[in-house]
Protein backbone atom coordinates (compact mmCIF):
# COMPACT_ATOMS: atom_id res chain seq x y z
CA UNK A 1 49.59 97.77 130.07
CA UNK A 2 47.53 100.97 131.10
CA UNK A 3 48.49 99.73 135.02
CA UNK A 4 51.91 101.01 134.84
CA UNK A 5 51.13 104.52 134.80
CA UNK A 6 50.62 106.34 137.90
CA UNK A 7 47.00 107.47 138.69
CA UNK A 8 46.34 111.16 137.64
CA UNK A 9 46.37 113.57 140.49
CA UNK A 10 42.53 114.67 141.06
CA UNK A 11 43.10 118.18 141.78
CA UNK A 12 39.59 120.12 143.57
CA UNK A 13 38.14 122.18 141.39
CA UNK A 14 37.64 125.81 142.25
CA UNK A 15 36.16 128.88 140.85
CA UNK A 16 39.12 132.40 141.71
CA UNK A 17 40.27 132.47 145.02
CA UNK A 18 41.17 135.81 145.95
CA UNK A 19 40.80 136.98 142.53
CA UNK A 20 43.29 134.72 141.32
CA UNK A 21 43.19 132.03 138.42
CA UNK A 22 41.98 128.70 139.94
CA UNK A 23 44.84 127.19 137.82
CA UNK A 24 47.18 128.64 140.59
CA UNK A 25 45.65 126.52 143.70
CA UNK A 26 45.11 123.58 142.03
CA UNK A 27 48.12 123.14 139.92
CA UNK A 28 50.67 124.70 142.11
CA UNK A 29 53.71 121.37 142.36
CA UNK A 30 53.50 121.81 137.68
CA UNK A 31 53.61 126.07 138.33
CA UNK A 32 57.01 125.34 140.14
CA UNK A 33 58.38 123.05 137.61
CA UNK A 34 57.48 125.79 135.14
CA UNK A 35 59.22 128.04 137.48
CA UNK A 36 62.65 126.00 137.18
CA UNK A 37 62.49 126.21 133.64
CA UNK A 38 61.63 129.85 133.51
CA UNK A 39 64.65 130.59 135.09
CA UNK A 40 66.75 127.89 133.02
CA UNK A 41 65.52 130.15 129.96
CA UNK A 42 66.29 133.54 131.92
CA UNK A 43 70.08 132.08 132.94
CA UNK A 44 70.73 130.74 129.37
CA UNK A 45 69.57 133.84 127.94
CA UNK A 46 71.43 135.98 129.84
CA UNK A 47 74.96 134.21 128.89
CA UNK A 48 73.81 134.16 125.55
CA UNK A 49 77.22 134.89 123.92
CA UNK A 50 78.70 132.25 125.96
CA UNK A 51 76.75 129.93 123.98
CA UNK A 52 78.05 130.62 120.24
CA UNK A 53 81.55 129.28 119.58
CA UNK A 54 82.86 126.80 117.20
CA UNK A 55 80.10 124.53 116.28
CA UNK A 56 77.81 128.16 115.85
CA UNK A 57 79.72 129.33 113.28
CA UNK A 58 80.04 126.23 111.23
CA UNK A 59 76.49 126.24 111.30
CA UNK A 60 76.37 129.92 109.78
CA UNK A 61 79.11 129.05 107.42
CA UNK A 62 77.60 126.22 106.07
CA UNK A 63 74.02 127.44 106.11
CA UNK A 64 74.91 130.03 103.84
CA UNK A 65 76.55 127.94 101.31
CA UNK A 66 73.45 125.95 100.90
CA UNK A 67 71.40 129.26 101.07
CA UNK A 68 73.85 130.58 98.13
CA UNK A 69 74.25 127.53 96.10
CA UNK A 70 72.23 125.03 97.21
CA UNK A 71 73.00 121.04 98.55
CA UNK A 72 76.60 120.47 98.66
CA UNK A 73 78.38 117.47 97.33
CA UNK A 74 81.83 118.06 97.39
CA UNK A 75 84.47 120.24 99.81
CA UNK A 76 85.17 124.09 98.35
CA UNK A 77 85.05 125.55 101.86
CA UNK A 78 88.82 124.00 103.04
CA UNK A 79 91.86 123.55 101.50
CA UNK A 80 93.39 119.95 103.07
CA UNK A 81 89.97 118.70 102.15
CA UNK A 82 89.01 120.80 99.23
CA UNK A 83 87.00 118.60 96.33
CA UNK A 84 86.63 115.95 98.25
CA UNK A 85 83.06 114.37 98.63
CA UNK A 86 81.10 116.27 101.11
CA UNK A 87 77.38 114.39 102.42
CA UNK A 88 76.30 117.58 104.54
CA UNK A 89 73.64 115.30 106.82
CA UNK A 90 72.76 118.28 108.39
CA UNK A 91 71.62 120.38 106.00
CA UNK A 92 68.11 121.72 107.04
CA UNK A 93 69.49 122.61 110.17
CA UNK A 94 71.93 124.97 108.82
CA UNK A 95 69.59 126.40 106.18
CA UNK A 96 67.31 127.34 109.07
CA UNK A 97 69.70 128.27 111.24
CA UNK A 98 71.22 131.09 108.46
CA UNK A 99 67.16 132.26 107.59
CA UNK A 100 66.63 132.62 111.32
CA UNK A 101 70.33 134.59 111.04
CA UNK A 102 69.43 136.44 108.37
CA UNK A 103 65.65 137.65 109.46
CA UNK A 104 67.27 138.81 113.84
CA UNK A 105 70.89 138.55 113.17
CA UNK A 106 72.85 136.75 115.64
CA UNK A 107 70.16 137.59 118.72
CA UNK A 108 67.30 136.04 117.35
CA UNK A 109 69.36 132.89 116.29
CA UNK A 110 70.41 132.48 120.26
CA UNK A 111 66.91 133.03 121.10
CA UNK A 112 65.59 130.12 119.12
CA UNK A 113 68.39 128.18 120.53
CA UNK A 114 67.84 128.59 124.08
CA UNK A 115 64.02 128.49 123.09
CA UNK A 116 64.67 124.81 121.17
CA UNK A 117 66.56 123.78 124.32
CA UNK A 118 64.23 124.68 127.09
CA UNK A 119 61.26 123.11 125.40
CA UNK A 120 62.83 120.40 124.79
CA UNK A 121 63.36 120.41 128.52
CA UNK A 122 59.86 121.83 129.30
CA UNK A 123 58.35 119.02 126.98
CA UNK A 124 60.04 115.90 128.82
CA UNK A 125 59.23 116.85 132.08
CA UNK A 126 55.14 117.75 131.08
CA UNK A 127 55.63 114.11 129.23
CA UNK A 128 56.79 112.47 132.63
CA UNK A 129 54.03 113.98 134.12
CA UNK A 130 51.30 113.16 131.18
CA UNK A 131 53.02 109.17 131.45
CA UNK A 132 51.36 109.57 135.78
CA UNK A 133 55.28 110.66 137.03
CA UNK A 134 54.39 112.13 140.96
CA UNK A 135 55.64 115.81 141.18
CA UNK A 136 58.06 114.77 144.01
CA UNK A 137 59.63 112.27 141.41
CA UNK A 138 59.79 114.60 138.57
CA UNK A 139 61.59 117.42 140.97
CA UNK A 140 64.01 115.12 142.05
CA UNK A 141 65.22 114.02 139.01
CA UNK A 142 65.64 117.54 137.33
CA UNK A 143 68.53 118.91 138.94
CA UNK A 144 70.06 115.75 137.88
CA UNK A 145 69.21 116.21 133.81
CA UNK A 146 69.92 119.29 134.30
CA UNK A 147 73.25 118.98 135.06
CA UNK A 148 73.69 116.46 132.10
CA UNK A 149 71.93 118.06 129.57
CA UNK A 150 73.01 121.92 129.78
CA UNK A 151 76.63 121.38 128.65
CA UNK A 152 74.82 120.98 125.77
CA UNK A 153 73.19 124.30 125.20
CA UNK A 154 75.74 126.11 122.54
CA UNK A 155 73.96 127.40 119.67
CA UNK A 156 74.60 124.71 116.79
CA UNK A 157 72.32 122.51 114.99
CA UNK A 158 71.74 119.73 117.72
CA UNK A 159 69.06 121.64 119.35
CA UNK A 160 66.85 121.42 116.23
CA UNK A 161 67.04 117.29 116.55
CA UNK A 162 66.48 117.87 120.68
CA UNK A 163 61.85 118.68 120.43
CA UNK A 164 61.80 115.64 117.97
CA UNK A 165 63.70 113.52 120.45
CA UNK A 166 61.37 114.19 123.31
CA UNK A 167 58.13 113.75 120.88
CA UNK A 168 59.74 110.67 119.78
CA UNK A 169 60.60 108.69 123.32
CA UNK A 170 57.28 110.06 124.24
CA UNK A 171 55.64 108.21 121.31
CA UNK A 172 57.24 105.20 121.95
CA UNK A 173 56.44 105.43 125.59
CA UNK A 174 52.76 105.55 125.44
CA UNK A 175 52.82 103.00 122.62
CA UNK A 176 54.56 100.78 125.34
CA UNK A 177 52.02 100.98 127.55
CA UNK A 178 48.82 101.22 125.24
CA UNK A 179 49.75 100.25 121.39
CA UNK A 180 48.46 102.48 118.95
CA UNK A 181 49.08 103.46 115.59
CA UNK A 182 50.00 106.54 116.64
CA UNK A 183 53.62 105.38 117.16
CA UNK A 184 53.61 105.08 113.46
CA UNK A 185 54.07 108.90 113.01
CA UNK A 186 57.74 107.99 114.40
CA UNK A 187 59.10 107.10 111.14
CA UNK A 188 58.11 111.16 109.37
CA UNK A 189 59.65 112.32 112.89
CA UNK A 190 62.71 110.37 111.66
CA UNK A 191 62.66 111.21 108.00
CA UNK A 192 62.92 115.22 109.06
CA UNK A 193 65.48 114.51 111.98
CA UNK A 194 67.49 112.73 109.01
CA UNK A 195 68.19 115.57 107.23
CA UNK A 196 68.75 118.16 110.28
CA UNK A 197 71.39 116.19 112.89
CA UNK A 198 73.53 113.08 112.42
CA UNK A 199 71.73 111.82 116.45
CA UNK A 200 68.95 110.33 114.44
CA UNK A 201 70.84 107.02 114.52
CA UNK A 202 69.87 107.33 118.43
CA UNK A 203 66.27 108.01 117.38
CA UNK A 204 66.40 105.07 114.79
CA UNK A 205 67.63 102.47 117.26
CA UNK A 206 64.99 103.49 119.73
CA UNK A 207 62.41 102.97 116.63
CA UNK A 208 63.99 99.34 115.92
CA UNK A 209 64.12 98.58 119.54
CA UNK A 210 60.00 99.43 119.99
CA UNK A 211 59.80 96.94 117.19
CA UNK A 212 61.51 94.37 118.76
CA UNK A 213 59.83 94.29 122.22
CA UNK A 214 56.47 94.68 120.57
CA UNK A 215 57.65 90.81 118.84
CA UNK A 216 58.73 89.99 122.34
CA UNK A 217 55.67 91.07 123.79
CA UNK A 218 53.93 89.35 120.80
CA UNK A 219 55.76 86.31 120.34
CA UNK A 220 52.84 83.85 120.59
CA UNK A 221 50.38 85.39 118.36
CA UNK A 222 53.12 85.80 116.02
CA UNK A 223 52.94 82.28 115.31
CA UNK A 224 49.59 81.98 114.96
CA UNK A 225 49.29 84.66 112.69
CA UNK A 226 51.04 86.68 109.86
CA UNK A 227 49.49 89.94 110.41
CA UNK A 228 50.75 90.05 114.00
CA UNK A 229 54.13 90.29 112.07
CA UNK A 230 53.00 93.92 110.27
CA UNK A 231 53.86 96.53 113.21
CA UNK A 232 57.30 95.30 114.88
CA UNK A 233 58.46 94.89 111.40
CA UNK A 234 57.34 98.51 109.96
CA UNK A 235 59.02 99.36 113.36
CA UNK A 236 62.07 97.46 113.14
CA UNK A 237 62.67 98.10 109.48
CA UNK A 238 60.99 101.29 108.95
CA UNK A 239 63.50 102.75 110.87
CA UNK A 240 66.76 102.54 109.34
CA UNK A 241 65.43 102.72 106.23
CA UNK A 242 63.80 106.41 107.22
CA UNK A 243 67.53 107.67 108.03
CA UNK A 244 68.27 107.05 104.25
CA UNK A 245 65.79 109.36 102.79
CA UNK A 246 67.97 112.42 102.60
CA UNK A 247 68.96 114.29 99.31
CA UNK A 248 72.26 112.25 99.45
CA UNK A 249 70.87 108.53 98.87
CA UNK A 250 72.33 106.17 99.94
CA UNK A 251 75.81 108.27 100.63
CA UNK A 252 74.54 108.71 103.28
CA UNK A 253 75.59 105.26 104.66
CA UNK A 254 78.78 105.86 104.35
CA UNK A 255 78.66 109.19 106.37
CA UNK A 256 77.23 107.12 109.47
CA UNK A 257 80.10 104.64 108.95
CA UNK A 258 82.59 107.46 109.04
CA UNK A 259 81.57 108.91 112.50
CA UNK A 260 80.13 106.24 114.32
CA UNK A 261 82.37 103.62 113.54
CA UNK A 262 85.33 105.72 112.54
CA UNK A 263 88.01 106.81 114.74
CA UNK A 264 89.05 110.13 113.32
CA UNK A 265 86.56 111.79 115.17
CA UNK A 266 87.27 110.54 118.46
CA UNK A 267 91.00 111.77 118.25
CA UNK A 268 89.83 115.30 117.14
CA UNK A 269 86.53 116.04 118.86
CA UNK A 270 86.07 115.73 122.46
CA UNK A 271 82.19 115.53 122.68
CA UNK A 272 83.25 112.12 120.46
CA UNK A 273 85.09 110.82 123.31
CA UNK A 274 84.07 108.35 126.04
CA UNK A 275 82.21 110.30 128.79
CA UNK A 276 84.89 110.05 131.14
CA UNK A 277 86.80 112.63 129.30
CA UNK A 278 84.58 115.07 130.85
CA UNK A 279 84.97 114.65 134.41
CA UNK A 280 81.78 116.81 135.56
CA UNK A 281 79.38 115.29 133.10
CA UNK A 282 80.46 111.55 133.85
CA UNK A 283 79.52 112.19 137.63
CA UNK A 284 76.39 113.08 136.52
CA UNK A 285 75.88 110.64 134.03
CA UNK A 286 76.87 107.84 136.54
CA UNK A 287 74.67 109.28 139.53
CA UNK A 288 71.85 109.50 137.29
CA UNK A 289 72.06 106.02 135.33
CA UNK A 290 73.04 104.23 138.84
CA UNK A 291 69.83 105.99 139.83
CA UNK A 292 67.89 104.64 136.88
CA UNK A 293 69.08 101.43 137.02
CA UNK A 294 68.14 100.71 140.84
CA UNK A 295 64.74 102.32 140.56
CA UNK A 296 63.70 100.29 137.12
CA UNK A 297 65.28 97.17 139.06
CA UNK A 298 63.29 97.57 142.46
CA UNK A 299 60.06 98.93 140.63
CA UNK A 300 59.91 96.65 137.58
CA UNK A 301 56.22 96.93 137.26
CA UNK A 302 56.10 100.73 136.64
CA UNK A 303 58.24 99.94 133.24
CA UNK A 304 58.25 98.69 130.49
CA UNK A 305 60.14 96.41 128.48
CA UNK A 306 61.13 98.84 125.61
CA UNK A 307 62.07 101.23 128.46
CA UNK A 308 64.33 99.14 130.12
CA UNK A 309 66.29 98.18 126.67
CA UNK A 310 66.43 101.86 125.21
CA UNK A 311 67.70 102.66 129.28
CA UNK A 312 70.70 100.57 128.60
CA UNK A 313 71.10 101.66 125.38
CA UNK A 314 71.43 105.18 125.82
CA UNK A 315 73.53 104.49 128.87
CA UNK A 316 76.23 102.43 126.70
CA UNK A 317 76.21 104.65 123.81
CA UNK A 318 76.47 107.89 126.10
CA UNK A 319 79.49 106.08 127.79
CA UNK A 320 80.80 105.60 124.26
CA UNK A 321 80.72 109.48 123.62
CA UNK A 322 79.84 112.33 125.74
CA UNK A 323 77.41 114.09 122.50
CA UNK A 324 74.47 111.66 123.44
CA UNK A 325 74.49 112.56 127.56
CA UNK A 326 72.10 115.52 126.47
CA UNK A 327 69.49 112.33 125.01
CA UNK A 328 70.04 110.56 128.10
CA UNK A 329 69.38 113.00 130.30
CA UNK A 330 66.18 114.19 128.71
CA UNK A 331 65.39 110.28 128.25
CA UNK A 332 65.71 109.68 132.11
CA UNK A 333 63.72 113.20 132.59
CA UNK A 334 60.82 110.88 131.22
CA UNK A 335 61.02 107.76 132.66
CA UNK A 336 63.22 107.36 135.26
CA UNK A 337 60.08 109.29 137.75
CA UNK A 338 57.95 107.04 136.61
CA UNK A 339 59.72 104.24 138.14
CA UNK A 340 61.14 106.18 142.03
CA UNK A 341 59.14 104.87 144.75
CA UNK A 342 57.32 107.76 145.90
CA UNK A 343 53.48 107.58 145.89
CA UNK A 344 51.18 109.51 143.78
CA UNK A 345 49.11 110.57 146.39
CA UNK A 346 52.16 112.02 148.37
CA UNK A 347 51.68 115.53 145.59
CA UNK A 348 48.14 116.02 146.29
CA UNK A 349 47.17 119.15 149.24
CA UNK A 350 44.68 121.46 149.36
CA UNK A 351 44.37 124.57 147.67
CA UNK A 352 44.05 127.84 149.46
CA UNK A 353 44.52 131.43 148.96
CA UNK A 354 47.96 132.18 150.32
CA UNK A 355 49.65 129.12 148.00
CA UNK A 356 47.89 130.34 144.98
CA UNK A 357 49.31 133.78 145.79
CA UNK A 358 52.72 132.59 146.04
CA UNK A 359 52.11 130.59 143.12
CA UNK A 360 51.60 133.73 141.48
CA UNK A 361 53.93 135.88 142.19
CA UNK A 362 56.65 132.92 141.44
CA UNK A 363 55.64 132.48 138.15
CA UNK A 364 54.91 136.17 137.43
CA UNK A 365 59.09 136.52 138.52
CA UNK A 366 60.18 133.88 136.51
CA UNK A 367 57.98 135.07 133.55
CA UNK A 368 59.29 138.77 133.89
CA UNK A 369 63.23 137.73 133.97
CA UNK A 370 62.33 135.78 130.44
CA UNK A 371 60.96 138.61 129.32
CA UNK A 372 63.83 140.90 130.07
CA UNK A 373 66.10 138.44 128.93
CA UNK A 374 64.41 137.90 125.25
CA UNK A 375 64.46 141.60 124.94
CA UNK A 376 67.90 142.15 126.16
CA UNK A 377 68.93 139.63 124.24
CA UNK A 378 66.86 140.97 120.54
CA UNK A 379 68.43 144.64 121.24
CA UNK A 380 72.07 143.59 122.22
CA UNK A 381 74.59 144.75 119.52
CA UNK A 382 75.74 141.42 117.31
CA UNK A 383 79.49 142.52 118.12
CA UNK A 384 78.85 141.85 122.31
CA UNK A 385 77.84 137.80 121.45
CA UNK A 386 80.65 137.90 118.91
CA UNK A 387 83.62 139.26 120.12
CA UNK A 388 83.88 137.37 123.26
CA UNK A 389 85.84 135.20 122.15
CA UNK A 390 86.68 136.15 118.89
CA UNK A 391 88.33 139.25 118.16
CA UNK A 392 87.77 141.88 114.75
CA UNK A 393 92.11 142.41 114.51
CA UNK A 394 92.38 138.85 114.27
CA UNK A 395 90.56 139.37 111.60
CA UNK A 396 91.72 142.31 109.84
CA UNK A 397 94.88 141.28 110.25
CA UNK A 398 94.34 138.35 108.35
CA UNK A 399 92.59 139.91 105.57
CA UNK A 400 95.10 142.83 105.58
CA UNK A 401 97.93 139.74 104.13
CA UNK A 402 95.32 137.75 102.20
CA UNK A 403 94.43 140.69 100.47
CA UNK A 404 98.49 142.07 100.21
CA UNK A 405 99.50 138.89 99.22
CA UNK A 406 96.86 136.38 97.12
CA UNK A 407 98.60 133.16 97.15
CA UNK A 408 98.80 132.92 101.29
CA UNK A 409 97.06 130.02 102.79
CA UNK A 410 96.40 129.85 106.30
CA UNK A 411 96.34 127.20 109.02
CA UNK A 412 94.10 128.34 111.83
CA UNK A 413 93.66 127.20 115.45
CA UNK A 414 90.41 125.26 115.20
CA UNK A 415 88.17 128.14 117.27
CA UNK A 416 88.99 130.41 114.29
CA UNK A 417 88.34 128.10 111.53
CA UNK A 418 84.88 128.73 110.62
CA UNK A 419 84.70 132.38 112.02
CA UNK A 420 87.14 133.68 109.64
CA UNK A 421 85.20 131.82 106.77
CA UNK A 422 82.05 133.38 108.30
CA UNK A 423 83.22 137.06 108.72
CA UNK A 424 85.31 136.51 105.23
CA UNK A 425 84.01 134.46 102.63
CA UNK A 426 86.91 135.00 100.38
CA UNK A 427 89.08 133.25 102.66
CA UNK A 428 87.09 130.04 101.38
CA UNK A 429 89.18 126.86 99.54
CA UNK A 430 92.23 129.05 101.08
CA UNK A 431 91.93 127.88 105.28
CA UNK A 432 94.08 124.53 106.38
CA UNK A 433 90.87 122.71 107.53
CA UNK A 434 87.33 123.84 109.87
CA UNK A 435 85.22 122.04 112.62
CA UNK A 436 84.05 119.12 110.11
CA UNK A 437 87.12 116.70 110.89
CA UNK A 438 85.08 114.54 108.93
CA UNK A 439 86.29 115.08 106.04
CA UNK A 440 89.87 114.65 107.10
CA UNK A 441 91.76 111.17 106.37
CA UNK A 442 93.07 110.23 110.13
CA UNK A 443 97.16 110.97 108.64
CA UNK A 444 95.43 115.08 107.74
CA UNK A 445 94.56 114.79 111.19
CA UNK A 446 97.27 113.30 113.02
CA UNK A 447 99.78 116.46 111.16
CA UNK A 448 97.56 118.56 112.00
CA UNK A 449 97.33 117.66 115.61
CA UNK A 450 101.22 117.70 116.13
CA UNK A 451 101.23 121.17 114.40
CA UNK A 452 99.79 123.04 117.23
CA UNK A 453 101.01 120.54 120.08
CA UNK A 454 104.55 120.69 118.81
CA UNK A 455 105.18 117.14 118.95
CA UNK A 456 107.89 115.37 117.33
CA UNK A 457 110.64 116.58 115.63
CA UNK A 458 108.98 116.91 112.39
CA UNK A 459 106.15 118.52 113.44
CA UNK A 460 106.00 121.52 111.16
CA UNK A 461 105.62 118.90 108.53
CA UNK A 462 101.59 119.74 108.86
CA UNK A 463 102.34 123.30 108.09
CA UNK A 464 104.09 123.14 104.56
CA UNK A 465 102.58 125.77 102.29
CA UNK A 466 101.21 127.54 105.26
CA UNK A 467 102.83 131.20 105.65
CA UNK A 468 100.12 132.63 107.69
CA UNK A 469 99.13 131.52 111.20
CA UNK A 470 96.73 132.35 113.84
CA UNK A 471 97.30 131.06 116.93
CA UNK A 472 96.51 130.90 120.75
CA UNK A 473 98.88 130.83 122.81
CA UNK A 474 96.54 129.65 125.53
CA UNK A 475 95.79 126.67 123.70
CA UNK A 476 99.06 126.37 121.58
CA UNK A 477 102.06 127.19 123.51
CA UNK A 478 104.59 125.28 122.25
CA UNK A 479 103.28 125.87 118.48
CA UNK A 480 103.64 129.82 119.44
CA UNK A 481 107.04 129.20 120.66
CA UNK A 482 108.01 126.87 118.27
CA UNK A 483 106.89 129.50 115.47
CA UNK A 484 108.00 132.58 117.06
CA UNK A 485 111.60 131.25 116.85
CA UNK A 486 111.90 131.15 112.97
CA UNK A 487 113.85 133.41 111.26
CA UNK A 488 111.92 136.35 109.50
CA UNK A 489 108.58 135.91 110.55
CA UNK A 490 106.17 138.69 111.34
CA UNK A 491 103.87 139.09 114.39
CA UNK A 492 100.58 141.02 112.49
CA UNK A 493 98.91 140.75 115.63
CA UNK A 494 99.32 139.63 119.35
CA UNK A 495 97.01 140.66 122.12
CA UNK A 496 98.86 138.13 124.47
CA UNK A 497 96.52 135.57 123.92
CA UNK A 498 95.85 135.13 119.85
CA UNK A 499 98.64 135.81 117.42
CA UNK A 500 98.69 135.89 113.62
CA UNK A 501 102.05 135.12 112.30
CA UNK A 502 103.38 135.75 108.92
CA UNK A 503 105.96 133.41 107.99
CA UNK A 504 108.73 133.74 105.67
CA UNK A 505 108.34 131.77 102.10
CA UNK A 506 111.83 129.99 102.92
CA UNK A 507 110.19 128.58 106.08
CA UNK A 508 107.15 127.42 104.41
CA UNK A 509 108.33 125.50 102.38
């Protein structure tokens, strides 16, 4: 199995040239990769507050309710949902998210995202290269994962599941092609993910998969002996029953159910969709897995089996929904060089001054703009990455009739959900719904849907009991319109975009 890697790259080993680390001669075609990602980290960094939105703050939100009062079971955050059963998979994620909050405010918290994304990155293109990937293969393939993978980058709890994805594939990977019980520490890798995102079903089937090629692979000493049977079924097993060991039991189960197999989801959340809801993501995927799929077909040799089965798997359940084109593109960062038909050999050239000095003074760029950017980014007042989008007479004005009147309940636009509950915790058990359409029944949903797109003739149904409204007119037109025309109502803010509407009692009702 060893065969299917490429041969390292025998770089010539040098003392300084020119006063310069040797490391910059002989390891110049891994400096630029680093390069790449230096700026990656520099770019994300500086649009920092473009990368918190609604998925951020329902990870501060709920963070600080387990911080406060530990493991939830049951909705107090919502009103349409409020009491019912709540299995919060995600948990750890939001706990450390809200410590991370709490120690470098909101900063620090998009520093460690945009540091958990680009080493995530950083780590699957140093494992294509550990697996033998030439440098020419590698560079090829990264503007392409790129592509796929950064729509992914706002600050939410994903990124915590994206290190152990890469340490996982790259685990199974090398197991492929040398077996060792090394691929064993897989099932603790799926045990944490399990209680920080709800992707560890992706990581689980990759597990189960291993398991089953290894039998494949295997299939005649199986029958000659039983203890050939012990690692693709620890494999196989092992891994669905490591998703269960979370602090919910066997609850849990029924959360997967609920959005994997439900359909709620897909009508509310677009990252649920199929992938060609996203136009610019699809053409990636589609250039990318059409790549993969040609190279694995004409260079068979240079994969392996459990390669080519997680390939297609990934591939049909990133068609399924657009959330897992981030694993698929850092999966294919991996593998897919390992199987392009460029030769090894093609990377090597010899070292010399004037490379190593451009080496340098790359890398010394790249490193500098970080730099910049992580401090920029530390010292930057919270109220710059907040109040993009967001703004603070939204929420005054909201908490100027909450507080006036105690019995108001408000219905939200769904990028103001979990801010308001975030910047106002009193407003909690008193909002229509947040982010976590989860915990919706698909009829909650569907009246909630044809509240702010005005459809049907009954569609203020969805907002009975509701007086007070916050809107965007961008996003809601024919809600605002529909709204503004009632009788009575009050406009307690409108900056031409977002609007908070008081409505009368009589209409309400």
């Amino acid at each position: 199995m060893a065969s299917l890697a490429y041969p390292r790259e025998s770089a010539p080993v040098e003392a300084r040239r020119g006063g310069l680390p040797a490391v910059f001669a002989q390891r110049g075609s891994d400096l630029l990769l680093g390069v790449v990602l230096l700026v990656l980290a520099a770019a994300l960094l500086a649009n920092i507050a473009g990368e918190f939105s609604v998925d951020s703050w329902l990870e501060l939100v709920t963070g600080r309710q387990v911080w406060l009062y530990g493991i939830p079971h049951n909705e107090t955050l919502t009103l349409l949902a409020h009491g019912a059963p709540w299995v919060d998979q995600q948990w750890l994620s939001q706990l450390a998210g809200y410590a991370i909050y709490l120690i470098g405010g909101l900063g620090l918290l998009g520093l460690v995202n945009v540091g958990l994304f680009t080493t995530s990155f950083a780590a699957s293109v140093a494992a294509a290269r550990h697996l033998g990937a030439p440098f020419k293969a590698v560079l090829l393939t990264l503007p392409l994962s790129i592509a796929l993978v950064a729509p992914s980058r706002e600050v939410r709890t994903q990124e915590f599941a994206m290190p152990l994805f890469v340490g996982l594939v790259y685990l199974l990977a090398t197991d492929a092609r040398c077996s060792s019980r090394r691929v064993y520490w897989c099932l603790p890798v799926l045990v944490l993910w399990a209680n920080l995102h709800g992707t560890v079903t992706l990581g689980a089937m990759l597990v189960a998969l291993r398991g089953i090629a290894m039998a494949w692979e295997r299939r005649h000493a199986l029958a000659r002996s039983v203890n050939a049977w012990k690692r693709p079924l620890l494999l196989s097993l092992g891994a669905p029953i490591s998703i269960l060991l979370t602090p919910y039991g066997l609850s849990i189960i029924g959360y997967y159910r609920t959005t994997l197999l439900g359909s709620t989801l897909r009508r509310a959340v677009t990252e649920w969709q199929p992938i060609t809801s996203v136009p610019t993501t699809a053409a990636a995927f589609f250039v990318l897995a059409g790549i993969a799929v040609w190279s694995f077909g004409r260079s068979a040799s240079r994969t392996t089996l459990w390669e080519r089965l997680a390939l297609l798997a990934l591939a049909a359940a990133t068609i399924s929904a657009v959330r897992n084109a981030v694993f698929f593109g850092l999966f294919t960062m991996m593998v897919v060089p390992l199987s392009l038909p460029i030769r090894a050999d093609a990377d090597r050239r010899p070292a010399d001054h004037r490379r190593a000095a451009v080496n340098a003074v790359l890398v010394g760029a790249a490193a500098a703009a970080v730099l910049i950017a992580i401090a920029a980014t530390l010292l930057r007042p919270a109220s710059s990455i907040e109040l993009q989008y967001q703004r603070t007479k939204v929420l005054t004005a909201v908490e100027r009739a909450t507080q006036r009147i105690p019995s108001l309940h408000v219905l939200t636009d769904g990028r103001f959900a979990d801010w308001l509950l975030w910047r106002d915790p009193a407003l909690a058990g008193r909002i229509a719904n947040d982010a976590r359409y989860e915990l919706l029944t698909p009829r909650q949903i569907d009246r909630v849907d044809r509240v702010f797109a005005a459809l049907g003739t009954r569609w203020k149904q969805g907002a009975r009991g509701f007086r007070l409204l916050v809107l965007d007119r961008k996003y809601d037109p024919r809600a605002v319109k529909g709204f503004l025309a009632e009788p009575g109502r009050r406009i307690l803010y409108n900056d031409g975009e977002r609007m908070v509407l008081l409505r009368t009692a009589r209409a309400a009702a």
